[in-house]
N, C-alpha and C. Protein backbone atom coordinates (compact mmCIF):
# COMPACT_ATOMS: atom_id res chain seq x y z
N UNK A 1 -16.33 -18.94 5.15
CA UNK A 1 -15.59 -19.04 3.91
C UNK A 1 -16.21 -18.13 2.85
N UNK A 2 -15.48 -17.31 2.07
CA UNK A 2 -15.77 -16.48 0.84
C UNK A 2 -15.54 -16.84 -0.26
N UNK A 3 -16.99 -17.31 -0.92
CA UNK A 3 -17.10 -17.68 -2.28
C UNK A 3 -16.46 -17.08 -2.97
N UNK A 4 -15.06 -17.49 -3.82
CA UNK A 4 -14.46 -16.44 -4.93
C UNK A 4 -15.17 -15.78 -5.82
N UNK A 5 -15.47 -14.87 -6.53
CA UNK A 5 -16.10 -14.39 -7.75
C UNK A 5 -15.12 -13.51 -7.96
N UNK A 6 -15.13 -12.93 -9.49
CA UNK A 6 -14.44 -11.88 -10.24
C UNK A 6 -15.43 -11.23 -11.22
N UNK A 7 -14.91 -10.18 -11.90
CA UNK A 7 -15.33 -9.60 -12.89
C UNK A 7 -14.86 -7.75 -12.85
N UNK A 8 -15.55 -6.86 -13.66
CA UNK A 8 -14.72 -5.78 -13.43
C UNK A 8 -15.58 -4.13 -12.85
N UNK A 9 -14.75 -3.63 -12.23
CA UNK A 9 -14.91 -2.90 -11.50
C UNK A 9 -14.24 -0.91 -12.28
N UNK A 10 -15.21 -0.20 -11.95
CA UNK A 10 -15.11 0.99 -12.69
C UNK A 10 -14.81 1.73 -11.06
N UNK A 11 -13.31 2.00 -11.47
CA UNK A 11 -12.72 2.84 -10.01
C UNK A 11 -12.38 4.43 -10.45
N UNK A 12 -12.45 5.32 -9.47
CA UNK A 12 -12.45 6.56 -9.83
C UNK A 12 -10.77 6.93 -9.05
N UNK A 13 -10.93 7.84 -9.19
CA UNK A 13 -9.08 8.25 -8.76
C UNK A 13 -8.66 8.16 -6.65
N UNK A 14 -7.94 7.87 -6.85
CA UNK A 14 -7.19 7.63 -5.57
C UNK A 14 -7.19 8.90 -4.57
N UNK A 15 -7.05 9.37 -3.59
CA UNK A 15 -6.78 10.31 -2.63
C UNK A 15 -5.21 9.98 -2.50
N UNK A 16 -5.06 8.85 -2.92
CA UNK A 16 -3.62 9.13 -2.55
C UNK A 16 -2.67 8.47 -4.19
N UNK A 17 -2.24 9.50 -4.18
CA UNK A 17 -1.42 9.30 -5.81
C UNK A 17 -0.40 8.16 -6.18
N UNK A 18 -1.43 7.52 -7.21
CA UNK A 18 -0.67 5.80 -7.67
C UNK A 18 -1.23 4.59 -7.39
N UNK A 19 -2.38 4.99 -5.82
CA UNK A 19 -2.81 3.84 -5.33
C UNK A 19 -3.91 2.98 -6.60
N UNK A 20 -3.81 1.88 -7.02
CA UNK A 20 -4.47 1.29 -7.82
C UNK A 20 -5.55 0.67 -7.58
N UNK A 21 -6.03 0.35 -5.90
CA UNK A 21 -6.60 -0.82 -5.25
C UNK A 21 -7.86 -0.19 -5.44
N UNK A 22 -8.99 -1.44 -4.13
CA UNK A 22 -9.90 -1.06 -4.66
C UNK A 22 -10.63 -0.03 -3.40
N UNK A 23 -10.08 0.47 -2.58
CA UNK A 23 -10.60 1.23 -1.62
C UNK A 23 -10.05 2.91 -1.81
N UNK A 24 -10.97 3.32 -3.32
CA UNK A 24 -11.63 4.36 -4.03
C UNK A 24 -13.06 4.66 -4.74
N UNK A 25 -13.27 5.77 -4.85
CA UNK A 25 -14.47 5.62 -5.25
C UNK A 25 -14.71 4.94 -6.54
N UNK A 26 -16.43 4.36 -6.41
CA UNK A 26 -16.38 3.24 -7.55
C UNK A 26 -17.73 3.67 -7.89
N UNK A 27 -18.25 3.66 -9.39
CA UNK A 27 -19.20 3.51 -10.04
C UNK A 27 -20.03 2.07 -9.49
N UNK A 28 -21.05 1.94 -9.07
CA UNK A 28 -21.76 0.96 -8.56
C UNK A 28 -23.52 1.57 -8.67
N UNK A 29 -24.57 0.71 -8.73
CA UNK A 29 -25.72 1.47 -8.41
C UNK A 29 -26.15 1.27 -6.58
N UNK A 30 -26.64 2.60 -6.47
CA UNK A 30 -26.85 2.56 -5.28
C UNK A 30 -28.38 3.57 -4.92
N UNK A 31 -28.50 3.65 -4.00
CA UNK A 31 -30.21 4.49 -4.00
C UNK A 31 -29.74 5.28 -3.16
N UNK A 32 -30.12 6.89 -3.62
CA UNK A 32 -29.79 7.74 -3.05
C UNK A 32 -31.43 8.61 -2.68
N UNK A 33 -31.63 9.22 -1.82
CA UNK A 33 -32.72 9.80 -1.66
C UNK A 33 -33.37 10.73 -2.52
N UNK A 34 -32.44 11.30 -2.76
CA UNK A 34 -32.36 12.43 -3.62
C UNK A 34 -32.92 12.31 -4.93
N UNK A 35 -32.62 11.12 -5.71
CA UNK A 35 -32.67 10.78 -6.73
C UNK A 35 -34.34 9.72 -7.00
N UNK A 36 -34.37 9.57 -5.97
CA UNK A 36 -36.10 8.42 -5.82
C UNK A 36 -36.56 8.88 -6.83
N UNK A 37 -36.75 8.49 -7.46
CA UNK A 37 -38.50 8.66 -8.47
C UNK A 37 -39.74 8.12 -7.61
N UNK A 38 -40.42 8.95 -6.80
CA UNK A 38 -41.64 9.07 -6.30
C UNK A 38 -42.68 7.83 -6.70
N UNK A 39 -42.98 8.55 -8.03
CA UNK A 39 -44.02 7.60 -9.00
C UNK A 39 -44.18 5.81 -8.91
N UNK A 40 -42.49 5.56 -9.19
CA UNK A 40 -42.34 4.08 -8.53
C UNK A 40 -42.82 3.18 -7.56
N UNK A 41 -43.63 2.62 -7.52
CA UNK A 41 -43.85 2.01 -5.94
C UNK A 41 -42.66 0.61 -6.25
N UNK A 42 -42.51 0.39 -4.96
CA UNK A 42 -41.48 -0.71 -4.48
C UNK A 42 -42.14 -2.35 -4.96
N UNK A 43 -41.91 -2.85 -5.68
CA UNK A 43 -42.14 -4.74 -5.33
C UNK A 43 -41.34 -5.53 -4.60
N UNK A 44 -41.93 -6.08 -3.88
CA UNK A 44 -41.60 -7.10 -2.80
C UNK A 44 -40.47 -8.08 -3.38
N UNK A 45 -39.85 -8.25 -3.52
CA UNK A 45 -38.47 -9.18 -4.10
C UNK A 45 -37.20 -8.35 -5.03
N UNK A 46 -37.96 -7.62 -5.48
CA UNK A 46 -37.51 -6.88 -6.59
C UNK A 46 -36.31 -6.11 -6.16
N UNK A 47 -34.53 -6.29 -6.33
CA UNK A 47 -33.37 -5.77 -5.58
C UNK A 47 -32.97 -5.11 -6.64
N UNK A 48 -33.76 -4.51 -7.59
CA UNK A 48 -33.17 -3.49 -8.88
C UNK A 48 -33.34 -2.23 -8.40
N UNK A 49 -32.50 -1.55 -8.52
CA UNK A 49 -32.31 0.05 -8.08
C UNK A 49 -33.10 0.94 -9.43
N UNK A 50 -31.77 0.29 -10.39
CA UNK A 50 -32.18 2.12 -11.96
C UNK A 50 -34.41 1.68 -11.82
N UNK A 51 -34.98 1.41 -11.60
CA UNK A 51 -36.25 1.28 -11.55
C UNK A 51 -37.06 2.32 -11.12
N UNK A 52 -36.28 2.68 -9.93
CA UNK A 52 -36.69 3.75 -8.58
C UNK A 52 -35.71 5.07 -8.98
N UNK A 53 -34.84 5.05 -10.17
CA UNK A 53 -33.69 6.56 -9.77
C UNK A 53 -35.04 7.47 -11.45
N UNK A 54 -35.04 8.39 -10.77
CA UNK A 54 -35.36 9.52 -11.48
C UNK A 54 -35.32 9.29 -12.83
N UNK A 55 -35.65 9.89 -14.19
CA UNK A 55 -34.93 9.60 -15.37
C UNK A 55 -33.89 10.42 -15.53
N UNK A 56 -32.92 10.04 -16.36
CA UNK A 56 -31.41 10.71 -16.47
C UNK A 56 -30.04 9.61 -16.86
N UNK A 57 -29.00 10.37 -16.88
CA UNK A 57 -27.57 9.32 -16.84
C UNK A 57 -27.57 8.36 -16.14
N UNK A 58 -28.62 8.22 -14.81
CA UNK A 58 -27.94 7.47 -13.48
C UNK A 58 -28.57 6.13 -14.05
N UNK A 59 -30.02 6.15 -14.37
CA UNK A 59 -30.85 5.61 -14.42
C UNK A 59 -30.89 4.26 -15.33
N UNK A 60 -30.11 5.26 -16.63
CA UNK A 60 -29.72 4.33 -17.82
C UNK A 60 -28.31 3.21 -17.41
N UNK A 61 -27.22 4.13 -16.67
CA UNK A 61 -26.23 3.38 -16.24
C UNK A 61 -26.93 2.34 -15.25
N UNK A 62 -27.26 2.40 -14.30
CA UNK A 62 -27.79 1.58 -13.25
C UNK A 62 -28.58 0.44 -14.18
N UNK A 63 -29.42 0.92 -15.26
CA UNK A 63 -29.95 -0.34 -15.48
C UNK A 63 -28.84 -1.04 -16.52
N UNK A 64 -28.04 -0.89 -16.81
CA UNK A 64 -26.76 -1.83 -18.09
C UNK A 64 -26.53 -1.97 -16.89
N UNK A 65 -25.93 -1.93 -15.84
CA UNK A 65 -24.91 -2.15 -14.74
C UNK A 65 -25.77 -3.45 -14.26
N UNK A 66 -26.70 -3.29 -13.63
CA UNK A 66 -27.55 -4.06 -13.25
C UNK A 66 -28.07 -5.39 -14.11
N UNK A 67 -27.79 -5.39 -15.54
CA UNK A 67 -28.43 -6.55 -16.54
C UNK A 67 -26.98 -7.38 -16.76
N UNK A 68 -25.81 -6.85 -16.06
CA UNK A 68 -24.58 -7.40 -16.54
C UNK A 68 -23.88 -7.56 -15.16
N UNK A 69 -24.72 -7.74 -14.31
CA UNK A 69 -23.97 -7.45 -12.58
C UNK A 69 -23.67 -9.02 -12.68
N UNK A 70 -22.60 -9.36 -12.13
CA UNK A 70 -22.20 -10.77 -11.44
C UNK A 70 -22.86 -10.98 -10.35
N UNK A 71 -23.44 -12.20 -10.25
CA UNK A 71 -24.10 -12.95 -8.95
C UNK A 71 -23.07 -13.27 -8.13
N UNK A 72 -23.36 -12.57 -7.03
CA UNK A 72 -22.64 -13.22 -5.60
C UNK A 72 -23.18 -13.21 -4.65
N UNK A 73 -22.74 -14.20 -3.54
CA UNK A 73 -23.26 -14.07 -2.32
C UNK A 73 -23.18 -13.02 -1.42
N UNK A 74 -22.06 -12.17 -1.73
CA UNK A 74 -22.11 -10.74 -1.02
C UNK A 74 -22.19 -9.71 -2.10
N UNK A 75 -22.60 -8.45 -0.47
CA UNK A 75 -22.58 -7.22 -1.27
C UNK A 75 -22.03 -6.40 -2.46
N UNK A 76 -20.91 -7.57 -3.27
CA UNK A 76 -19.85 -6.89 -4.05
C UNK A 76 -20.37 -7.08 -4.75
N UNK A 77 -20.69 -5.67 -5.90
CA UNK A 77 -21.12 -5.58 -6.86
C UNK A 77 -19.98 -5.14 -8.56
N UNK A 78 -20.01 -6.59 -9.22
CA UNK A 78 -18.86 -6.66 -10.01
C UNK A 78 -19.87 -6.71 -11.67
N UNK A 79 -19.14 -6.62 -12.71
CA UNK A 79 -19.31 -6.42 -14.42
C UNK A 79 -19.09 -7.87 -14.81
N UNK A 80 -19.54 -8.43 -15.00
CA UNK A 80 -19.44 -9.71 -15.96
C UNK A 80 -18.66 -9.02 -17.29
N UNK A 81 -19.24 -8.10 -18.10
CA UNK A 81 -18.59 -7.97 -19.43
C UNK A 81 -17.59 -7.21 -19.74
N UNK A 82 -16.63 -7.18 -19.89
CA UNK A 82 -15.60 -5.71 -20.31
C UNK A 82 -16.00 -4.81 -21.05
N UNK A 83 -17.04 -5.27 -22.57
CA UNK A 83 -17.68 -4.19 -23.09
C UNK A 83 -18.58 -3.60 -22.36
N UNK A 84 -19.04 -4.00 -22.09
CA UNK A 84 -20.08 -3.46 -21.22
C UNK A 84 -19.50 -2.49 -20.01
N UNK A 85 -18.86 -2.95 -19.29
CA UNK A 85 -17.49 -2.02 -18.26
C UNK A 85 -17.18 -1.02 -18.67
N UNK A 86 -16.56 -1.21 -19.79
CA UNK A 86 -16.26 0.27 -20.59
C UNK A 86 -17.07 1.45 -21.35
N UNK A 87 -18.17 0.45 -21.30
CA UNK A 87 -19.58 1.36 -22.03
C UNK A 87 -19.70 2.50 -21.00
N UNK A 88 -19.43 1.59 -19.83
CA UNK A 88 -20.26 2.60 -18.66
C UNK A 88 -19.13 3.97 -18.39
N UNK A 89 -18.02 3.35 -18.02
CA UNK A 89 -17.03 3.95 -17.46
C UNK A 89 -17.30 5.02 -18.81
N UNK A 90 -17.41 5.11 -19.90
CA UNK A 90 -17.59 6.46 -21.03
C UNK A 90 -18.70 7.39 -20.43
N UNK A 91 -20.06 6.24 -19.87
CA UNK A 91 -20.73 7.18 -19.54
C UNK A 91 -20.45 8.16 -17.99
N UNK A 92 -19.93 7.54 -17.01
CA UNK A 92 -19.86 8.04 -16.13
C UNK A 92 -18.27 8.94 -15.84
N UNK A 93 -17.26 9.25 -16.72
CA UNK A 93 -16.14 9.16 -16.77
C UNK A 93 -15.90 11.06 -16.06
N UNK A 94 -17.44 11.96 -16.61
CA UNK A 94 -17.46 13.12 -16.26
C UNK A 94 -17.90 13.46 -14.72
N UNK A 95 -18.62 12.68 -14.14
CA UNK A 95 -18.80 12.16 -12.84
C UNK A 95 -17.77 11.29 -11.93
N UNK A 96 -17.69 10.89 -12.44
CA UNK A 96 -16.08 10.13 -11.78
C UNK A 96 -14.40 10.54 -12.08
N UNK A 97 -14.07 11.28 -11.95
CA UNK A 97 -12.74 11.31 -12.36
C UNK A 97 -11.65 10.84 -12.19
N UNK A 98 -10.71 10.72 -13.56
CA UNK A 98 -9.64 9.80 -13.35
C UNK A 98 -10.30 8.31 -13.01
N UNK A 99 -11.58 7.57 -14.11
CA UNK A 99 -12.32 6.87 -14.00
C UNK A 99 -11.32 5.37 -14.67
N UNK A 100 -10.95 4.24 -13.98
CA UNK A 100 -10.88 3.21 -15.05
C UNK A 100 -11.52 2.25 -14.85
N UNK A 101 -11.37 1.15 -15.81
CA UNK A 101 -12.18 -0.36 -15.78
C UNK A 101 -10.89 -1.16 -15.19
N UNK A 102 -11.16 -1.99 -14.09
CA UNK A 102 -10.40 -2.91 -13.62
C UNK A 102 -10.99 -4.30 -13.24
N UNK A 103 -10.07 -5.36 -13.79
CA UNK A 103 -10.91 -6.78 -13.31
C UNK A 103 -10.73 -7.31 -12.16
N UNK A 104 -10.87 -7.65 -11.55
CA UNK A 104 -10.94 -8.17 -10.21
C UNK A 104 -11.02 -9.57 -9.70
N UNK A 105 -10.11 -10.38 -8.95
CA UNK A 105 -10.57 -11.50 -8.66
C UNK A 105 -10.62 -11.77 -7.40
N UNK A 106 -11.68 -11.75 -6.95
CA UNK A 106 -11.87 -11.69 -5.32
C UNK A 106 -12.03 -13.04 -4.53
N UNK A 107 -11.18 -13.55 -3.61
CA UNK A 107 -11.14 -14.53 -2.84
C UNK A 107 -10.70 -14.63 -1.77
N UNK A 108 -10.70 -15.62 -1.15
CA UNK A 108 -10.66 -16.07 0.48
C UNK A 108 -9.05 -15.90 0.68
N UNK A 109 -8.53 -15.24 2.12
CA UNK A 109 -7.03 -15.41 2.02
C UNK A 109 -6.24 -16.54 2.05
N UNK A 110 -6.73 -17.67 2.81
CA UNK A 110 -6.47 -18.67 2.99
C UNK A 110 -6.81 -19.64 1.95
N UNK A 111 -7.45 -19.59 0.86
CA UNK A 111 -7.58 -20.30 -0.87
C UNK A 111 -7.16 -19.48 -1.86
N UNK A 112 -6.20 -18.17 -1.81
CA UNK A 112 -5.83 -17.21 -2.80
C UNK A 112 -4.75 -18.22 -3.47
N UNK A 113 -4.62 -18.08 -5.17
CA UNK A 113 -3.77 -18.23 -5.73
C UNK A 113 -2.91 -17.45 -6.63
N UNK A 114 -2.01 -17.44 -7.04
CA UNK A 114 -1.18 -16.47 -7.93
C UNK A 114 -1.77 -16.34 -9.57
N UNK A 115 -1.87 -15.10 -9.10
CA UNK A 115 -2.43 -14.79 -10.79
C UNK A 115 -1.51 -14.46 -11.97
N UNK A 116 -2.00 -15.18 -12.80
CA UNK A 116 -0.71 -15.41 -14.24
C UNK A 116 -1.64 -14.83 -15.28
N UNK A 117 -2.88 -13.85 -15.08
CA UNK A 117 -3.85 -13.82 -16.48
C UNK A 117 -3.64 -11.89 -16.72
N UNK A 118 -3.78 -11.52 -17.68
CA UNK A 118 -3.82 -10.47 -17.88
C UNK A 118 -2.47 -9.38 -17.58
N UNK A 119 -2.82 -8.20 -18.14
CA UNK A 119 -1.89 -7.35 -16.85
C UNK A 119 -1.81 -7.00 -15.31
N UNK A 120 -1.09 -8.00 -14.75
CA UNK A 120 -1.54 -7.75 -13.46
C UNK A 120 -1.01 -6.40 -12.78
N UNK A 121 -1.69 -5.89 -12.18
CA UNK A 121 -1.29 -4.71 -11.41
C UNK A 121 -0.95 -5.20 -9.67
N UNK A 122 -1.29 -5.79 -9.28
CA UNK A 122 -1.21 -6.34 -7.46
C UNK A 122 -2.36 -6.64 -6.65
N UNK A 123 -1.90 -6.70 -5.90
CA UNK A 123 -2.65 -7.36 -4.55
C UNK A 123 -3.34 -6.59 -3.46
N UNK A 124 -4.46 -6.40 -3.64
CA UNK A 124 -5.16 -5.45 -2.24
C UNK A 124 -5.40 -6.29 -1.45
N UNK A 125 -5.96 -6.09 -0.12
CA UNK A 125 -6.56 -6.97 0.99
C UNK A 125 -7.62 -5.52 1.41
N UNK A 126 -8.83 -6.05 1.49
CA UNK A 126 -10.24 -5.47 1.90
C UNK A 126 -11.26 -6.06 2.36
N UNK A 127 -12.06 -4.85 2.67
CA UNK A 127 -13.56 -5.77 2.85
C UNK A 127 -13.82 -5.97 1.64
N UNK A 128 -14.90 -7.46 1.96
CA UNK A 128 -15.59 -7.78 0.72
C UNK A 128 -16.35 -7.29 0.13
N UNK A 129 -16.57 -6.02 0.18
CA UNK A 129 -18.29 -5.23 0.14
C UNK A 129 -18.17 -4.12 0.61
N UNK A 130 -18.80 -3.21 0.42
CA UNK A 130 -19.57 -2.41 1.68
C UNK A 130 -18.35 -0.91 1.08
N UNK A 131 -17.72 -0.28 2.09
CA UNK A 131 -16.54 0.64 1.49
C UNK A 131 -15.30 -0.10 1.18
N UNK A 132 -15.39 -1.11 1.16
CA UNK A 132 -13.74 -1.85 0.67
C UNK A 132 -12.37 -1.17 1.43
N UNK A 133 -13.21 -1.15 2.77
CA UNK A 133 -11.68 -0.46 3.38
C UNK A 133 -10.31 -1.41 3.35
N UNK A 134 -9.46 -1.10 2.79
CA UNK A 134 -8.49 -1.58 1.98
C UNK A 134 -7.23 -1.41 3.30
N UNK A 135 -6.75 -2.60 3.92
CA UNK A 135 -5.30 -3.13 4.69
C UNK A 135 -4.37 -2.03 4.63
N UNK A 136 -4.46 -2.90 3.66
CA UNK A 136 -2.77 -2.04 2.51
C UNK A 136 -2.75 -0.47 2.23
N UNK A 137 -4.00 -0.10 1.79
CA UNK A 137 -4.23 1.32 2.01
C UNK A 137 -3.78 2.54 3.27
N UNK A 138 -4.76 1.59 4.11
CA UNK A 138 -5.06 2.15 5.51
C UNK A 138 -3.73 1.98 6.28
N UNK A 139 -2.84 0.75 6.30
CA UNK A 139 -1.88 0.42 6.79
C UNK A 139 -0.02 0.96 6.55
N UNK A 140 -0.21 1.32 5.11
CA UNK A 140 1.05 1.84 4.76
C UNK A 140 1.07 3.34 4.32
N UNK A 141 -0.10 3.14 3.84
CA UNK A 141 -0.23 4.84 2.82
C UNK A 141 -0.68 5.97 3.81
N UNK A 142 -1.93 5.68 3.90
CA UNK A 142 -2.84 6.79 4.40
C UNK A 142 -3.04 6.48 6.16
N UNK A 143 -2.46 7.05 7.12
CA UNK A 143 -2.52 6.84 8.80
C UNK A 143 -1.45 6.03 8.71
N UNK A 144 -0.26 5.86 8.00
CA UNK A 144 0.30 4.53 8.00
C UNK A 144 1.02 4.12 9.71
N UNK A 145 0.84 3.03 9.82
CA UNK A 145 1.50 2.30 10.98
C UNK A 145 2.81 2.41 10.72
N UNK A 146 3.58 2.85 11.78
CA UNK A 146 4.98 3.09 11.86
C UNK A 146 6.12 1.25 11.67
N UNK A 147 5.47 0.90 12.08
CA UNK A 147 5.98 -0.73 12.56
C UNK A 147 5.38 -1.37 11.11
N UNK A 148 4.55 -1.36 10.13
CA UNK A 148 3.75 -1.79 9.75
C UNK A 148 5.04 -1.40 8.17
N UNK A 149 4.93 0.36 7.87
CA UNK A 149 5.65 0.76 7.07
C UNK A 149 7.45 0.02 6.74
N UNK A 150 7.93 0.36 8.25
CA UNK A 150 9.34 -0.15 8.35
C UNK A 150 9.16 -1.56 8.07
N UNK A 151 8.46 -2.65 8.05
CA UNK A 151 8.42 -3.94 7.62
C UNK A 151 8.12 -4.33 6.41
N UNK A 152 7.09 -3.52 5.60
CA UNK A 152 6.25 -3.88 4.72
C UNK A 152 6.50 -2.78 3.21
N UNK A 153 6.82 -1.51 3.01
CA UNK A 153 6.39 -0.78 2.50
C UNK A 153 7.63 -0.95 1.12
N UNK A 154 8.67 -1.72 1.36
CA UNK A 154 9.49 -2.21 0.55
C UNK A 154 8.65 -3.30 -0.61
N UNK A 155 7.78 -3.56 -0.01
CA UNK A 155 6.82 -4.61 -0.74
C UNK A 155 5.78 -4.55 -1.64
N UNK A 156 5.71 -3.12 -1.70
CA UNK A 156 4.35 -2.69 -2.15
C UNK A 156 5.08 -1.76 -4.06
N UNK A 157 4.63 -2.01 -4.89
CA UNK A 157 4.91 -1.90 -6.00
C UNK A 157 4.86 -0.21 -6.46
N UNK A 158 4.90 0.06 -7.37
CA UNK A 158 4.64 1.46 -8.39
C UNK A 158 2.52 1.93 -8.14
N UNK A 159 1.87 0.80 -7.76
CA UNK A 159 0.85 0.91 -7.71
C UNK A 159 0.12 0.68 -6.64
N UNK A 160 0.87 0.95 -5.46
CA UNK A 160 1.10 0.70 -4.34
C UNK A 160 0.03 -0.43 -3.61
N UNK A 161 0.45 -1.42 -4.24
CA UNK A 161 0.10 -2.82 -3.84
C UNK A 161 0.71 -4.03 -4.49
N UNK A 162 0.70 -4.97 -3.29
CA UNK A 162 1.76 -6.40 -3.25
C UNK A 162 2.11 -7.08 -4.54
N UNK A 163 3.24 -7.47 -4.86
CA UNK A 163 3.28 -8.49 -5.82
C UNK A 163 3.85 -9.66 -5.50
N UNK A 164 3.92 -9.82 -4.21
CA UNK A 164 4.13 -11.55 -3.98
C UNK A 164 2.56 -11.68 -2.84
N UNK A 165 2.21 -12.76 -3.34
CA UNK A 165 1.00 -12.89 -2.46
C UNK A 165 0.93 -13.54 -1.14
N UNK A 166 2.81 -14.26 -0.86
CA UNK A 166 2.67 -14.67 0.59
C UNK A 166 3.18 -13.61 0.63
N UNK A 167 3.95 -12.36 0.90
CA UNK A 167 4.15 -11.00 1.54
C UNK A 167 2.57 -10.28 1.95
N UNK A 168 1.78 -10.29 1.01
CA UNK A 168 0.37 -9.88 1.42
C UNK A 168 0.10 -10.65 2.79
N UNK A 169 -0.19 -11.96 2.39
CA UNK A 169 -0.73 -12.66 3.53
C UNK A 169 0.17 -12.38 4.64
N UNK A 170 1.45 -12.20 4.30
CA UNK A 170 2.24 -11.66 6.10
C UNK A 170 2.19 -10.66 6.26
N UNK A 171 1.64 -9.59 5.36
CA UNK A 171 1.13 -8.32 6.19
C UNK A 171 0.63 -8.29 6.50
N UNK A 172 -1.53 -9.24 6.19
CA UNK A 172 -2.32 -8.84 6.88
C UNK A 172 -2.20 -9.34 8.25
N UNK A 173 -1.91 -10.33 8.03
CA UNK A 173 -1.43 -11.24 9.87
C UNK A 173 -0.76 -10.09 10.39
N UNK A 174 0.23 -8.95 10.16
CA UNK A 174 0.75 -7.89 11.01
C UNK A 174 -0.24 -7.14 11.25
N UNK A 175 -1.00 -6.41 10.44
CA UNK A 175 -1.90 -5.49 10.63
C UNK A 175 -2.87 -5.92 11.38
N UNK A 176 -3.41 -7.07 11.81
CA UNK A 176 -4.13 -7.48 12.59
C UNK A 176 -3.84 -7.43 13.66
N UNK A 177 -2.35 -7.98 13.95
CA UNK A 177 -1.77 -8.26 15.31
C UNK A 177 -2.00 -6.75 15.81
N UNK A 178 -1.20 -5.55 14.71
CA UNK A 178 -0.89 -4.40 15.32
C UNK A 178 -2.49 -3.39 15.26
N UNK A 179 -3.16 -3.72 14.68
CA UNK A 179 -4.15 -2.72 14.54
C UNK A 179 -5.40 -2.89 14.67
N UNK A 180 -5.55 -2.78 15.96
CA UNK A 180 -6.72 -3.94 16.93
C UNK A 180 -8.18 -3.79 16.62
N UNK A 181 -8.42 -2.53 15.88
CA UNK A 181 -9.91 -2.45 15.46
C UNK A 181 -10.10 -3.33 14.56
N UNK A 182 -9.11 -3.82 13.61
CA UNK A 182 -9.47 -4.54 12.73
C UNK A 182 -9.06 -6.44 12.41
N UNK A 183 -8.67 -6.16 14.32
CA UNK A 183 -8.14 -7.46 14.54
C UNK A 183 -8.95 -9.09 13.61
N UNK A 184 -10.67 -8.67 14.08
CA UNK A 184 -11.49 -9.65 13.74
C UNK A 184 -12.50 -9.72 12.18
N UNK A 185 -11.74 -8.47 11.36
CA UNK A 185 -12.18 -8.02 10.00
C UNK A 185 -12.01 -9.02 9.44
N UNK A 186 -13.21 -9.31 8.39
CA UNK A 186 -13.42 -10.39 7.26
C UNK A 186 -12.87 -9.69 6.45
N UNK A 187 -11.51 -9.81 6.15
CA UNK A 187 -10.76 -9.36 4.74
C UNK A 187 -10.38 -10.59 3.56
N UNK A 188 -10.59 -9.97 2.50
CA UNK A 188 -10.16 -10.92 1.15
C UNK A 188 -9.29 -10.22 0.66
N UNK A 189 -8.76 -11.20 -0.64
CA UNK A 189 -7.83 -10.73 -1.37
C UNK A 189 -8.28 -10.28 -2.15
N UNK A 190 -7.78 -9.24 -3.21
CA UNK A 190 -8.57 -8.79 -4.66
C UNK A 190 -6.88 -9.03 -5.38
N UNK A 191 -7.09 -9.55 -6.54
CA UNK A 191 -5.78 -9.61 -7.69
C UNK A 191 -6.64 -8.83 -8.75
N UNK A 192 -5.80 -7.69 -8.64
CA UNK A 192 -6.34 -6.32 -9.84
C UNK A 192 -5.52 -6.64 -10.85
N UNK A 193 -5.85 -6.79 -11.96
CA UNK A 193 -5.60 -6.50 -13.47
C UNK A 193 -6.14 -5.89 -13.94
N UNK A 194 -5.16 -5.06 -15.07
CA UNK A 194 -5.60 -4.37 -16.15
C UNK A 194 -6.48 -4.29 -17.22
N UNK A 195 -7.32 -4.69 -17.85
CA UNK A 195 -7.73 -5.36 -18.66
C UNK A 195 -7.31 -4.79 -20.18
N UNK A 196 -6.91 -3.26 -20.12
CA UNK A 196 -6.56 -2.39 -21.10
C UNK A 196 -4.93 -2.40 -21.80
């Protein structure tokens, strides 16, 4: 079972034009080799990244990102604050392009409920973590499944994702049936809103 959490997410532009979801590139801290600061030695517990990145843009973002990160049990790394969301997304906006702030409410498919808060934009289905390879993405847009499209693609909005959330849930049950690598994938729901 997947603990729900939300909060907001700084997404960079789509490969494929309109897609809103969350399987694009995203502002997150992460450790890159490149970037180590040497000098640093590692502490034993210690899961803070900006500590270890070089000094610079990354460093300063990573640490606001990091003092305002939402606690979860998985790898998904989400914004507790909107100011704060947007602080960043200014800073990183030349690095990321076509950068926005989006809120996110991430949960189990089988405990998802309909979201009535904000501007909602739709419904992704992804991993929880990790590259957020995105159903709906992978399934209609980009490699789309022939069987998958002709059933489903009527369903998918201006932002090319769901706005009824049992149509989601009967797509991913298709895409499973039909698309066997990802038969046994831990996918959740994400309900993207606008916050702007």
């Amino acid at each position: 079972m997947f603990d729900p959490v939300s909060g907001y997410m700084i997404l960079g532009s789509s490969k494929i034009s309109g897609y809103r979801g969350v399987d694009r590139l995203r502002f997150e801290p992460c450790l890159e080799e490149n970037e180590i600061d040497e000098t640093v030695s590692f502490e034993r517990g210690d899961s803070r990244i900006w500590p270890h990145i070089r000094s610079g843009w990354k460093r300063e973002a990573y640490r606001i990102f990091e003092e305002d990160r939402v606690e979860s049990s998985t790898d998904l790394l989400l914004i507790r604050d909107y100011d704060v969301a947007f602080r960043l997304r200014r800073m990183v906006e030349q690095h990321i392009p076509g950068s926005e702030v989006l809120f996110c409410k991430v949960e189990s498919l089988d405990a998802a409920e309909v979201s009535s808060q904000g501007r909602f934009i739709g419904y992704d289905i992804a991993y929880p973590g990790g590259d957020m390879y995105s159903a709906v993405l992978n399934g209609l847009l980009f490699n789309p499944h022939p069987s998958l499209v002709a059933q489903f693609i009527e369903c998918i909005n201006e932002h090319c994702l769901f706005i009824d959330i049992n149509m989601a849930i009967a797509y991913i049950t298709s895409f499973r049936m039909l698309v066997k690598s990802e038969a046994s994938a831990n996918f959740v729901l994400y309900t993207m809103i606008d916050p702007e």
